[in-house]
N, C-alpha and C. Protein backbone atom coordinates (compact mmCIF):
# COMPACT_ATOMS: atom_id res chain seq x y z
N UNK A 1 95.93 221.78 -89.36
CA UNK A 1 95.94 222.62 -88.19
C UNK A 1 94.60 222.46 -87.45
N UNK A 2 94.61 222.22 -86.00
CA UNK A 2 93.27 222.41 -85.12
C UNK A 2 92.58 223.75 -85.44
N UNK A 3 90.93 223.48 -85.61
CA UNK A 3 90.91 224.66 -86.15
C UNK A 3 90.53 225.65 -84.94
N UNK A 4 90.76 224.90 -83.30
CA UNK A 4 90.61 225.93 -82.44
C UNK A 4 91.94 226.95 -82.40
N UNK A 5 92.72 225.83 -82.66
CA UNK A 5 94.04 227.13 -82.63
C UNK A 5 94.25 227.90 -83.84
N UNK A 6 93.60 227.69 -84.78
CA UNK A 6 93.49 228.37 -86.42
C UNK A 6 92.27 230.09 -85.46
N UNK A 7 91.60 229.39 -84.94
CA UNK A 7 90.43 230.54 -84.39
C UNK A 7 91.46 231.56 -83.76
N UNK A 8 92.03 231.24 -82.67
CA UNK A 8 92.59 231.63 -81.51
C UNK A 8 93.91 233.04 -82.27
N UNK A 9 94.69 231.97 -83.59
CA UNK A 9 95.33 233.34 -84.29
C UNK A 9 94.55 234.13 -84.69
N UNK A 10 93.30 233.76 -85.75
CA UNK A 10 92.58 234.83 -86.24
C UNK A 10 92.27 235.80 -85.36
N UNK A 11 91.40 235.18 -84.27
CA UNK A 11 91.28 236.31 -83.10
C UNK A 11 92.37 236.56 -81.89
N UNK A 12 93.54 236.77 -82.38
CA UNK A 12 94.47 237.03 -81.46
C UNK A 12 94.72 237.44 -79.90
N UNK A 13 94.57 235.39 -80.27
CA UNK A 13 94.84 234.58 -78.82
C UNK A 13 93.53 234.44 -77.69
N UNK A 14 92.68 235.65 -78.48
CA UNK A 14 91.07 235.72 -77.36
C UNK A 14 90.51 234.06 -77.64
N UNK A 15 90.52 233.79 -76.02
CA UNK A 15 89.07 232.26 -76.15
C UNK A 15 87.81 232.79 -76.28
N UNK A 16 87.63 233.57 -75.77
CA UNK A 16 86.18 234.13 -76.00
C UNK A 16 85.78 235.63 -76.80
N UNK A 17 85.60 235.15 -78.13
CA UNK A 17 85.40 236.35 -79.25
C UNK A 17 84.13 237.00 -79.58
N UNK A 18 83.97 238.50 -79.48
CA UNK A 18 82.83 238.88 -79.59
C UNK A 18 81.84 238.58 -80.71
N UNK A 19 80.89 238.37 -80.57
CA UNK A 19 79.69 238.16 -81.36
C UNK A 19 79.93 238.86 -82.73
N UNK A 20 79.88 239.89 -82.66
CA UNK A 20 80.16 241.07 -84.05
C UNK A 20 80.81 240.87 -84.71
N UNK A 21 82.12 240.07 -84.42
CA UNK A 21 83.41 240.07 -84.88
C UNK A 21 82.81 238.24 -86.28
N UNK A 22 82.50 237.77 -85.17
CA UNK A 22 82.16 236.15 -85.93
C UNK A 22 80.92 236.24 -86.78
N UNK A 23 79.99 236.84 -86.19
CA UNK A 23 78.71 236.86 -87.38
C UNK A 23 79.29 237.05 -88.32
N UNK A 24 79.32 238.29 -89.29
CA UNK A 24 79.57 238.46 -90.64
C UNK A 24 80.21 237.22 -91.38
N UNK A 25 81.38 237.15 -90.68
CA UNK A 25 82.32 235.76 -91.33
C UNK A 25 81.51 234.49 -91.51
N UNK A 26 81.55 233.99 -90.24
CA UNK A 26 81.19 233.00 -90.16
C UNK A 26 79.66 232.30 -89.79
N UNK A 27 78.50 233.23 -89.94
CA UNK A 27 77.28 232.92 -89.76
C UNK A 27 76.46 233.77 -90.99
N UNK A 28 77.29 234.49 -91.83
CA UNK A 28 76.85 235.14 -92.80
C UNK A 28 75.45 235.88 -92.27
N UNK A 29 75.75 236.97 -91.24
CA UNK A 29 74.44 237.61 -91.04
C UNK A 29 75.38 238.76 -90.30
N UNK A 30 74.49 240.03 -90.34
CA UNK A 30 75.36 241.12 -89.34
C UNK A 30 75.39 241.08 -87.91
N UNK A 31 75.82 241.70 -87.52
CA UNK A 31 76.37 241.80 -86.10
C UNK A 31 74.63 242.17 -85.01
N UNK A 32 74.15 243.13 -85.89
CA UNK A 32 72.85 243.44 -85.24
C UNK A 32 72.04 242.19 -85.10
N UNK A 33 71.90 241.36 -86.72
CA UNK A 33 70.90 240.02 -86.55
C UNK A 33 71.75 239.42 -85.40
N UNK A 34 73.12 238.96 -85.57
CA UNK A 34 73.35 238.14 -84.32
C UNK A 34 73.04 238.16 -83.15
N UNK A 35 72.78 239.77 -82.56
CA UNK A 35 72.62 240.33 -81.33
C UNK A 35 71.06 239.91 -81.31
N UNK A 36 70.30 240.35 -81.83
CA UNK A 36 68.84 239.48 -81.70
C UNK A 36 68.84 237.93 -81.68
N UNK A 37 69.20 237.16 -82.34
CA UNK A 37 69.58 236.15 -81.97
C UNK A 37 70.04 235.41 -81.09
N UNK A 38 71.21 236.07 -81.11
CA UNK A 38 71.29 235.75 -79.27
C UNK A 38 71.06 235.76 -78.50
N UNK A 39 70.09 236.96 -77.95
CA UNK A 39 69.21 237.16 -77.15
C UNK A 39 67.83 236.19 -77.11
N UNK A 40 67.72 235.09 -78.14
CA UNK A 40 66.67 234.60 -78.18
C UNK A 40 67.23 232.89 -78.30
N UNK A 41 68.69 232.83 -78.03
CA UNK A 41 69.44 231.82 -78.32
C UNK A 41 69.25 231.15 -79.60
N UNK A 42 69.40 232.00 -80.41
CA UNK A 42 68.80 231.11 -82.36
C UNK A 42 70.42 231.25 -82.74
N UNK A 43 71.43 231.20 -82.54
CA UNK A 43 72.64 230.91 -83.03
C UNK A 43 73.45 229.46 -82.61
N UNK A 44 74.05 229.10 -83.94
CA UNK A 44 74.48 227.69 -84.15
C UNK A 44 75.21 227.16 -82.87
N UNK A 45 75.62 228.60 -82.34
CA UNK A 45 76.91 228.14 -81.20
C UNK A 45 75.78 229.22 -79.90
N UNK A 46 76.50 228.72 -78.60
CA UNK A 46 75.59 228.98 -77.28
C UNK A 46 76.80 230.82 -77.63
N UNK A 47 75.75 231.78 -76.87
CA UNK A 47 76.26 233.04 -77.14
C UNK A 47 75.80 233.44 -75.61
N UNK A 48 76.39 234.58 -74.83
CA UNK A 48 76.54 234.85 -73.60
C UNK A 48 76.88 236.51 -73.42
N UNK A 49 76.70 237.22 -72.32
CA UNK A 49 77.29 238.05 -71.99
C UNK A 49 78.28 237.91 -70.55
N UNK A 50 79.35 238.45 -70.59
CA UNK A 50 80.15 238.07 -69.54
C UNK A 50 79.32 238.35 -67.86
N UNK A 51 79.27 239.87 -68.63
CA UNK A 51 78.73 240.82 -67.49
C UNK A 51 76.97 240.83 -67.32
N UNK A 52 77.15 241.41 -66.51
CA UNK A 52 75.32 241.36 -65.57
C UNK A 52 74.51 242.46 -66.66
N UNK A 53 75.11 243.35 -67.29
CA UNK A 53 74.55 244.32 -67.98
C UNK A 53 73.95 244.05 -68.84
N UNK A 54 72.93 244.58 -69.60
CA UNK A 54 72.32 244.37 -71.23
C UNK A 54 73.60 244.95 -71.84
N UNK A 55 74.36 245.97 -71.52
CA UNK A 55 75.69 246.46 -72.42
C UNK A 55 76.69 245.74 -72.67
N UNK A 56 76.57 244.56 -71.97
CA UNK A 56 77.74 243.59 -72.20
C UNK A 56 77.67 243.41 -73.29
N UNK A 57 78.87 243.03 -74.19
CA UNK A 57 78.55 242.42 -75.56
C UNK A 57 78.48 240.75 -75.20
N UNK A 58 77.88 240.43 -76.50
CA UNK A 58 77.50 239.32 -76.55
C UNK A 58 79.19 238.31 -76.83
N UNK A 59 79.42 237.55 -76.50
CA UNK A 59 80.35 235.99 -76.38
C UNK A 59 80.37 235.25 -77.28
N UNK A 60 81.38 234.55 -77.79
CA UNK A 60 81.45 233.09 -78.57
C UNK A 60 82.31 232.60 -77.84
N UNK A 61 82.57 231.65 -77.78
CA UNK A 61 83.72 230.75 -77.27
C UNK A 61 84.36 230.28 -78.47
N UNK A 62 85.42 230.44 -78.50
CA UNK A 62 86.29 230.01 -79.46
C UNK A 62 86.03 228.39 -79.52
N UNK A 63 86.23 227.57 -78.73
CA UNK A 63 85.46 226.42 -78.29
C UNK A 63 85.00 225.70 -79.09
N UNK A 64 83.20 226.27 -79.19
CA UNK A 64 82.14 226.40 -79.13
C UNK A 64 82.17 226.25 -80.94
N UNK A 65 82.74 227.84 -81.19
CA UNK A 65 82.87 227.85 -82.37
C UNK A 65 83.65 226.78 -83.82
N UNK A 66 84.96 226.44 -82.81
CA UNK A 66 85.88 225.19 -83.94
C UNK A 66 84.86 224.10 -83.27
N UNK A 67 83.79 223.50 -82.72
CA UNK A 67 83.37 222.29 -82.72
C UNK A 67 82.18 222.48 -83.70
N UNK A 68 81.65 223.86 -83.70
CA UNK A 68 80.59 224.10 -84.88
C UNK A 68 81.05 223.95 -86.25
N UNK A 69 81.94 224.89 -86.15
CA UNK A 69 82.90 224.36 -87.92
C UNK A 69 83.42 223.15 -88.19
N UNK A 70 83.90 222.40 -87.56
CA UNK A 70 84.50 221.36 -87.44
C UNK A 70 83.53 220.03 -87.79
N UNK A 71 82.14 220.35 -87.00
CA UNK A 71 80.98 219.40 -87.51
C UNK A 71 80.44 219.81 -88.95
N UNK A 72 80.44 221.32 -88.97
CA UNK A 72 80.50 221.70 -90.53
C UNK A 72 81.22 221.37 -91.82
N UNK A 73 82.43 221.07 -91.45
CA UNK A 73 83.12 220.26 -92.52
C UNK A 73 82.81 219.02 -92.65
N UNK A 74 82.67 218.81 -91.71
CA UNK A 74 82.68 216.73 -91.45
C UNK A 74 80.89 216.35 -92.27
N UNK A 75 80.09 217.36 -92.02
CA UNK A 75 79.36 216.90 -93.30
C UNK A 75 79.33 217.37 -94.59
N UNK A 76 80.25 218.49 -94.76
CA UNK A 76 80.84 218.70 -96.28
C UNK A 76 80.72 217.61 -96.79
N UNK A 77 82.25 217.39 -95.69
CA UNK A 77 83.25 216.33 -96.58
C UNK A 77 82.25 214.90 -96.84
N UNK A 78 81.10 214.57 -95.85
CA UNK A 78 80.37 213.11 -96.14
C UNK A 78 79.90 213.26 -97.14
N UNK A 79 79.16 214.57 -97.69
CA UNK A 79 78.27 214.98 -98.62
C UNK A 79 79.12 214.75 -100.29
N UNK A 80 80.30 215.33 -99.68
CA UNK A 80 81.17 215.23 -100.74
C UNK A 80 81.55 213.94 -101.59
N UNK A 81 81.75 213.03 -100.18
CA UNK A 81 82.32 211.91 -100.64
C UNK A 81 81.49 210.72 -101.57
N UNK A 82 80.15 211.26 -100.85
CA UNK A 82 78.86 210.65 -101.38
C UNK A 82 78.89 210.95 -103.16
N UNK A 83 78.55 211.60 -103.06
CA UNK A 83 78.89 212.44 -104.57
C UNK A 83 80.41 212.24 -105.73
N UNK A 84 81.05 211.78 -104.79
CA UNK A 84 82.09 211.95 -106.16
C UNK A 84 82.75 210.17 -105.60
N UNK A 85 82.07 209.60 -105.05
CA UNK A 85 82.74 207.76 -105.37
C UNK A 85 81.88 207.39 -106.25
């Protein structure tokens, strides 16, 4: 399965998923570190607010995100392969 459309069920059907929601999972840090982070652009994937406000929440792009994981496996799997031929 593409894992943008694997994203897209998890977050049901949203392209663009809030920050809060993906840290914990998938950057193993809370929602607060992410929000500092982002604000200082230190996250793996580009992070955004839609709106003009500081209240906006912060953005992922679903995108953004399956090309980050996606390069994440792909050196698993080299690492892997290295290791067990």
């Amino acid at each position: 399965m593409n894992t943008y459309f694997g994203l897209l069920a998890e977050f049901n059907g949203r392209a663009e998923i809030p920050l809060e929601e993906v840290a914990p999972r998938y950057f193993s840090i809370s929602a607060r570190t992410a929000g500092m982070r982002a604000g200082a652009q230190a996250l793996p994937v580009p992070a955004y607010r839609a709106g003009d406000s500081q209240k906006s929440p912060w953005l992922v792009s679903a995108v953004d995100l399956a090309r980050y994981l996606d390069e994440r496996r792909a050196e698993a799997h080299e690492l892997w392969q290295r290791v067990n031929d």
